[in-house]
Protein backbone atom coordinates (compact mmCIF):
# COMPACT_ATOMS: atom_id res chain seq x y z
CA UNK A 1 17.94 21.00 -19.45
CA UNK A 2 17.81 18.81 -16.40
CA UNK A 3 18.67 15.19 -16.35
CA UNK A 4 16.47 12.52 -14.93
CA UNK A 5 17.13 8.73 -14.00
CA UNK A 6 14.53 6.60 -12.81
CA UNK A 7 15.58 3.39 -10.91
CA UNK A 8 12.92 0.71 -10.97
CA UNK A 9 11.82 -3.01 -10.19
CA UNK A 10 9.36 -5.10 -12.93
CA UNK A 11 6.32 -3.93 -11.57
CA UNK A 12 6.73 -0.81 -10.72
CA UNK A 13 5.59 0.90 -14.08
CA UNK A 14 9.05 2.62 -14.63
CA UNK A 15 9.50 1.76 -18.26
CA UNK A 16 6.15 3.59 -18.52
CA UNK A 17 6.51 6.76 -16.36
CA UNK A 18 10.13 7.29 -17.91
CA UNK A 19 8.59 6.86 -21.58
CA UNK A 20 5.90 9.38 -20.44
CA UNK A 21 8.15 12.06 -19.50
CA UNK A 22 10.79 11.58 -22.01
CA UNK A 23 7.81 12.22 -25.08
CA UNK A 24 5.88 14.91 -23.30
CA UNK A 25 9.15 17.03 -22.48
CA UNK A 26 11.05 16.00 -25.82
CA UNK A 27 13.90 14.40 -24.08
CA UNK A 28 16.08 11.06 -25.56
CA UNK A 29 14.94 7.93 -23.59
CA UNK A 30 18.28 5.95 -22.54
CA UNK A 31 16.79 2.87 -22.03
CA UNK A 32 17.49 -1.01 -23.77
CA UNK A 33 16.82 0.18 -27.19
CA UNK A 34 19.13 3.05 -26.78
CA UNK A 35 22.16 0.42 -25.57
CA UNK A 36 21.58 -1.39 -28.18
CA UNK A 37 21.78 1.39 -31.04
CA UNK A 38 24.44 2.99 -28.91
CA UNK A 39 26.60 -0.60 -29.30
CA UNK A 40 27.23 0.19 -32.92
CA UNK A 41 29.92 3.34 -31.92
CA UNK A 42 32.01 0.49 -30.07
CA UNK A 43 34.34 -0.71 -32.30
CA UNK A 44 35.69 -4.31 -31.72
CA UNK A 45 33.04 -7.43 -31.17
CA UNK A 46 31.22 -6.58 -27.45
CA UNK A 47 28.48 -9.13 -28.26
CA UNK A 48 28.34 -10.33 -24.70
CA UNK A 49 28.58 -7.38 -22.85
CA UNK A 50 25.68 -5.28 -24.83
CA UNK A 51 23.81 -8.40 -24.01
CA UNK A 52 24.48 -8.09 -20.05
CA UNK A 53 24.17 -4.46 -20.47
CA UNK A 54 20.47 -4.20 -22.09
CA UNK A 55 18.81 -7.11 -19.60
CA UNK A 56 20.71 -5.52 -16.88
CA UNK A 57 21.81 -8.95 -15.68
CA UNK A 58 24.94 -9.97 -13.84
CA UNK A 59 27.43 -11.64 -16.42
CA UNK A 60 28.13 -15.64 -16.24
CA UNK A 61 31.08 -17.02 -14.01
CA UNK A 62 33.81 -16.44 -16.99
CA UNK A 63 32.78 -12.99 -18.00
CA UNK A 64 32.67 -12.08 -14.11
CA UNK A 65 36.62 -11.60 -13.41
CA UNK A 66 37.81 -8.27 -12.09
CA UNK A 67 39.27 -7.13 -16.11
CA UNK A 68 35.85 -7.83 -18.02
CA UNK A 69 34.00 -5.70 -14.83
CA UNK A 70 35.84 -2.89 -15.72
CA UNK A 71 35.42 -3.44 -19.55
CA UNK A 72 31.39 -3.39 -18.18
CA UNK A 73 31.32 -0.29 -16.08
CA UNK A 74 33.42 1.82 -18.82
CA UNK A 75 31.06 0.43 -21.62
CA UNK A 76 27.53 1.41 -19.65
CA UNK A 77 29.67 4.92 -18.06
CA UNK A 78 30.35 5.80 -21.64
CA UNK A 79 26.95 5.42 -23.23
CA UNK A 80 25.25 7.55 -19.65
CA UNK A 81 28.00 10.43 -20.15
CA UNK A 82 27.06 10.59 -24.05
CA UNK A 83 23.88 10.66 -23.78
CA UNK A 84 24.05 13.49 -20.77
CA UNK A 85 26.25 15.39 -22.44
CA UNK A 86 23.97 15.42 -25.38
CA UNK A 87 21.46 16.89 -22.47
CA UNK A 88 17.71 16.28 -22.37
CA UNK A 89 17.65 12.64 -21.00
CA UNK A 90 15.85 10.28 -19.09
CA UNK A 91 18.01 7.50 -17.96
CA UNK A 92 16.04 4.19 -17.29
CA UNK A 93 18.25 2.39 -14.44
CA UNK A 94 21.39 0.79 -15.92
CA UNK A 95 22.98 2.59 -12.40
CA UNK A 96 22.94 5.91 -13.67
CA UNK A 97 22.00 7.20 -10.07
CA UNK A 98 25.30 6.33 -9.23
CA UNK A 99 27.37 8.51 -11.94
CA UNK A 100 25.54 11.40 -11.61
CA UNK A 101 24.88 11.21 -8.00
CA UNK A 102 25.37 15.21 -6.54
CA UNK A 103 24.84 16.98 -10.11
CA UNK A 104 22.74 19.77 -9.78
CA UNK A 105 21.33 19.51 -13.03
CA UNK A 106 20.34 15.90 -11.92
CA UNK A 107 17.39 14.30 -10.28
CA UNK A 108 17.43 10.34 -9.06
CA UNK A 109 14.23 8.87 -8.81
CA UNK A 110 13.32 5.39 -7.11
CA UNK A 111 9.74 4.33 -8.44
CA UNK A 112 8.91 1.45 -5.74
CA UNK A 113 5.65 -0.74 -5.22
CA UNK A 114 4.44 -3.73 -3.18
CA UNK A 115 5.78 -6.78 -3.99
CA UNK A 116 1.68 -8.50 -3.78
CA UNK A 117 1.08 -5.11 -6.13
CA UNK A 118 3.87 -5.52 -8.60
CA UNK A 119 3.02 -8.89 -8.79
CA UNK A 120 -0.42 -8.28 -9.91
CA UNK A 121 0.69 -5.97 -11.99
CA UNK A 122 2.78 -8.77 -13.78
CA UNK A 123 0.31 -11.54 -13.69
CA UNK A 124 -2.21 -9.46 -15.98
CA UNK A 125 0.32 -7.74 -17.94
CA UNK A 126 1.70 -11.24 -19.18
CA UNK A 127 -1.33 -13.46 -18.83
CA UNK A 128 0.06 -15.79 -15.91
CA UNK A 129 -0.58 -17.96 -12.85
CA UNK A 130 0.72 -16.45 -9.56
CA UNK A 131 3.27 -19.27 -9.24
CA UNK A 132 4.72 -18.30 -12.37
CA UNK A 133 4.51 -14.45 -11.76
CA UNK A 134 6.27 -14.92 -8.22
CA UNK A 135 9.03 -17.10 -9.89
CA UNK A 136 9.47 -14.53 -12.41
CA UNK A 137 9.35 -11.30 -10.34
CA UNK A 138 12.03 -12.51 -7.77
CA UNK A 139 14.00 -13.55 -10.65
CA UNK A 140 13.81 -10.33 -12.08
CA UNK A 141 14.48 -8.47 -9.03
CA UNK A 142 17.74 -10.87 -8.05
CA UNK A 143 19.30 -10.12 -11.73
CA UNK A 144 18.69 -6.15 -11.56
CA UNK A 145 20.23 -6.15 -7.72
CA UNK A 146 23.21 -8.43 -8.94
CA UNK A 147 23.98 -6.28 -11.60
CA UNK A 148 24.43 -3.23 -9.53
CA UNK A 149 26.84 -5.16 -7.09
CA UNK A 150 28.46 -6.23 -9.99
CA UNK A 151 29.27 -2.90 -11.64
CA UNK A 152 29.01 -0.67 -9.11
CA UNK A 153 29.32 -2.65 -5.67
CA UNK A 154 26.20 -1.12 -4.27
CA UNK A 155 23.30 -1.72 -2.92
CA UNK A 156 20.70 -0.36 -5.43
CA UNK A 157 17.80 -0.43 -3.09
CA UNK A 158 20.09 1.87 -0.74
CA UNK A 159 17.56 5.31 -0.45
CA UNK A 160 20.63 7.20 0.21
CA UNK A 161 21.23 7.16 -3.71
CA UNK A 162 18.17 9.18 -4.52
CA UNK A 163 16.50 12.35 -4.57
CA UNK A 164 13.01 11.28 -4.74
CA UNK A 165 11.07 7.76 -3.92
CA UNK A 166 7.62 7.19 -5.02
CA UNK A 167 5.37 4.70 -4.36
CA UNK A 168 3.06 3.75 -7.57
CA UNK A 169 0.25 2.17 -5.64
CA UNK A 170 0.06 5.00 -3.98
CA UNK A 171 -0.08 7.35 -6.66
CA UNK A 172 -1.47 7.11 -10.21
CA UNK A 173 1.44 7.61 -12.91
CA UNK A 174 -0.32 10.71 -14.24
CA UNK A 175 0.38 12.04 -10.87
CA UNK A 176 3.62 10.85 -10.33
CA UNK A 177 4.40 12.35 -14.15
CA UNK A 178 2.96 15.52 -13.80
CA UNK A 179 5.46 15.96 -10.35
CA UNK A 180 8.42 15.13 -12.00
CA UNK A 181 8.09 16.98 -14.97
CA UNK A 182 7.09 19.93 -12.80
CA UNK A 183 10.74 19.51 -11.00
CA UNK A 184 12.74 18.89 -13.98
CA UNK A 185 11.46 22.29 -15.12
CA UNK A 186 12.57 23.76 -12.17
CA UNK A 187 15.60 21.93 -11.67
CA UNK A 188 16.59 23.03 -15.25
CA UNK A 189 15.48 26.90 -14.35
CA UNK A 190 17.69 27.01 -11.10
CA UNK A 191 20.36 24.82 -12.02
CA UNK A 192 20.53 24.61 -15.90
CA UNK A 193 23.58 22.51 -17.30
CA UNK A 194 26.41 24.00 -18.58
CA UNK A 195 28.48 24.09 -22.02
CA UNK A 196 31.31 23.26 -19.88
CA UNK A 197 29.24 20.66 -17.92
CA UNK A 198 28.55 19.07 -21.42
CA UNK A 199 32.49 19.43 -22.89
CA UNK A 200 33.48 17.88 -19.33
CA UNK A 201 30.99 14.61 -20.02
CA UNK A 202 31.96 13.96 -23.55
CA UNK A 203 35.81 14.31 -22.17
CA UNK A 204 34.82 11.25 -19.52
CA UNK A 205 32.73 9.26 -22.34
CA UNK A 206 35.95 9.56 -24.34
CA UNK A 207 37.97 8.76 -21.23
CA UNK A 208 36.09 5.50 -21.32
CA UNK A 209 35.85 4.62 -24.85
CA UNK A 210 40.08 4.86 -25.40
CA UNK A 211 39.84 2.17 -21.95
CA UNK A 212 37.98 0.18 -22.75
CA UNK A 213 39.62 -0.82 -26.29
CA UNK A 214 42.95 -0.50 -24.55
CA UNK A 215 41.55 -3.22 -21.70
CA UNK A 216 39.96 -5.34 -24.53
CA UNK A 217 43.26 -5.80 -26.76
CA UNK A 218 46.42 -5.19 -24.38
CA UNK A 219 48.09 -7.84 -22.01
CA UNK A 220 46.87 -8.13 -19.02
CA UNK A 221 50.55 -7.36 -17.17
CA UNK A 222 50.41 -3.07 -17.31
CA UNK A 223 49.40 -0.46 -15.67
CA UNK A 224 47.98 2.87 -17.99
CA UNK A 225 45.78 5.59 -17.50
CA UNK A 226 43.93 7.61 -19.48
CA UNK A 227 42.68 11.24 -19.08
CA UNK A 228 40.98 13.92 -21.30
CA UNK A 229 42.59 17.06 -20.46
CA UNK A 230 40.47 18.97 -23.50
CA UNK A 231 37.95 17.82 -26.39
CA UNK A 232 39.52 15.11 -28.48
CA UNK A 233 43.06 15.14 -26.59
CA UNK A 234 44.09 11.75 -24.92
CA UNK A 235 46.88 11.61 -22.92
CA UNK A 236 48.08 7.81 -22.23
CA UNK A 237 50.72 7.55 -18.92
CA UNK A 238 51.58 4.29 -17.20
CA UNK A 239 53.48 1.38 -17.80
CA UNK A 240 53.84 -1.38 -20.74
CA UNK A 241 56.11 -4.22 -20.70
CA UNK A 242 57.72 -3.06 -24.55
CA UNK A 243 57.81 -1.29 -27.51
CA UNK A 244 55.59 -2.63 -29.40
CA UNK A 245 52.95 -2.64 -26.99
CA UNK A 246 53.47 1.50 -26.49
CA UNK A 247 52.76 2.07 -30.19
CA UNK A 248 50.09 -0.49 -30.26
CA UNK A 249 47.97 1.31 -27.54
CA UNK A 250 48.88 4.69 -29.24
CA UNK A 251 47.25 3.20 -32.19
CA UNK A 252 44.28 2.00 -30.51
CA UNK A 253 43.60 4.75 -28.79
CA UNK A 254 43.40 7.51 -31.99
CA UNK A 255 41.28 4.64 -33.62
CA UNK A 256 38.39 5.69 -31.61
CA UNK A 257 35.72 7.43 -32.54
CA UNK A 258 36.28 11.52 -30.77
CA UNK A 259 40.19 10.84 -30.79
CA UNK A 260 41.72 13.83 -32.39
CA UNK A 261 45.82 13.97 -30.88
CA UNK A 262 47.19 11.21 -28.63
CA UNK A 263 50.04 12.40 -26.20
CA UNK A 264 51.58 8.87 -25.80
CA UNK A 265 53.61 9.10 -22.31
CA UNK A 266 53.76 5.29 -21.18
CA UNK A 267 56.78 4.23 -20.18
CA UNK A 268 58.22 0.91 -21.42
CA UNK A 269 59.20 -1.04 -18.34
CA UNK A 270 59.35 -4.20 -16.18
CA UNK A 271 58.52 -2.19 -13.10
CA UNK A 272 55.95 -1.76 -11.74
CA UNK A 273 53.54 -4.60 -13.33
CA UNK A 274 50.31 -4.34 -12.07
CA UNK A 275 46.41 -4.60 -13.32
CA UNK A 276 45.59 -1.23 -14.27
CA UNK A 277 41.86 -1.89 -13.86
């Protein structure tokens, strides 16, 4: 089946289009509650970063340095190539436009509004004064565009990253619903996803699993990559500055969950010592 992510401001009545569509065409809604469940496969304590990860907000000052970015963006790619690989998904922002930007099988969707609609939209939603609602609303929309910058250095209100931009003032969500639905079912008829489409996003879910463990618990002085060649296989190249720091990320890497073989090929060296994130 075809994939769908919907990026979306408070306001904008994405959390209830994407809930629409995921229950009428049986799909798996990837949205806060999802993250959340989907935490429990990490193993390790990644308290803070499901936290960032479900309000979509950019991470304090501390958490913000270049190494716990990259622990971010592996931890949100992950969970988006699971649950795509598992097919049948509606992705509710989190930047999934960006990973599967160019897949055939996938549609990006901007829901936009108003800000003077959104923002009555908010004020009887939540019962509140217009000072309050305004307060709230560019709050809102300052964390969601800071945590796109953050993880993915882009500008999520950029059109160039979609397929399809709808305004809901304009049109009714029934409307809106009915059209995408009607384009996911043809999307999926011309362009269905493949087995090898799914193997290939479980192998890059696993890709980012084994890194981010190995960027959690390893020194900070390496370089290391990891790649997937086939289901289960890791293969671990790169650099580490001894022995005991070779076997350690051997060991940390068939720990995770999907590991079946680890090809351990990192050289224990000095030279070059680099970030490898």
């Amino acid at each position: 089946m075809a994939i769908i992510t919907i990026s979306r401001f408070e306001g904008c009545k994405g959390s209830e289009i994407a809930r629409d569509i995921a229950d009428e065409l049986g799909y798996a809604l990837i949205d806060r509650a999802w993250i959340h469940g989907k935490a429990r496969s990490f193993k390790g304590d990644f308290t803070k970063e499901i936290e960032v990860l479900e309000n979509e907000s950019k991470p304090g000052f501390f958490d913000s340095l270049f190494r716990q970015r990259s622990v971010y963006g592996h931890m949100i790619s992950s969970m988006i190539y699971d649950a795509v690989s598992e097919d049948k998904a509606v992705i509710l922002g989190r930047g999934g436009q960006f990973l599967l930007q160019g897949r055939p099988h996938a549609v990006n969707v901007c829901l936009t509004a108003p800000f003077e609609t959104r923002l009555a939209r908010i004020m009887e939603a939540m019962n509140i004064e217009r000072v309050i609602a305004e307060d709230y609303l560019e709050s809102s929309d300052r964390k969601r565009r800071d945590f796109i910058r953050y993880l993915y250095h882009e500008d999520v209100t950029d059109s160039c990253w979609y397929d399809i931009t709808v305004d809901t003032k304009r049109f009714d969500s029934r409307a809106i619903e009915n059209f995408l639905v009607r384009e996911l079912t043809r999307i999926d008829r011309e362009n269905p996803m493949s087995a090898s489409d799914k193997m290939a996003y479980r192998s890059l879910a696993l890709e980012k699993r084994v890194e981010i463990v190995l960027l959690k618990a390893l020194s900070e002085s390496n370089y290391i990559r990891v790649t997937v060649p086939d289901e289960g296989t890791v293969v671990l190249s790169g650099f580490l500055g001894s022995a005991a720091e070779r076997a350690a990320a051997a060991d940390l890497a068939s720990a995770v969950d999907g590991v079946k073989t680890v090809d351990n090929k990192i050289v224990v060296s000095d030279y070059p010592v680099r970030p490898w994130y």
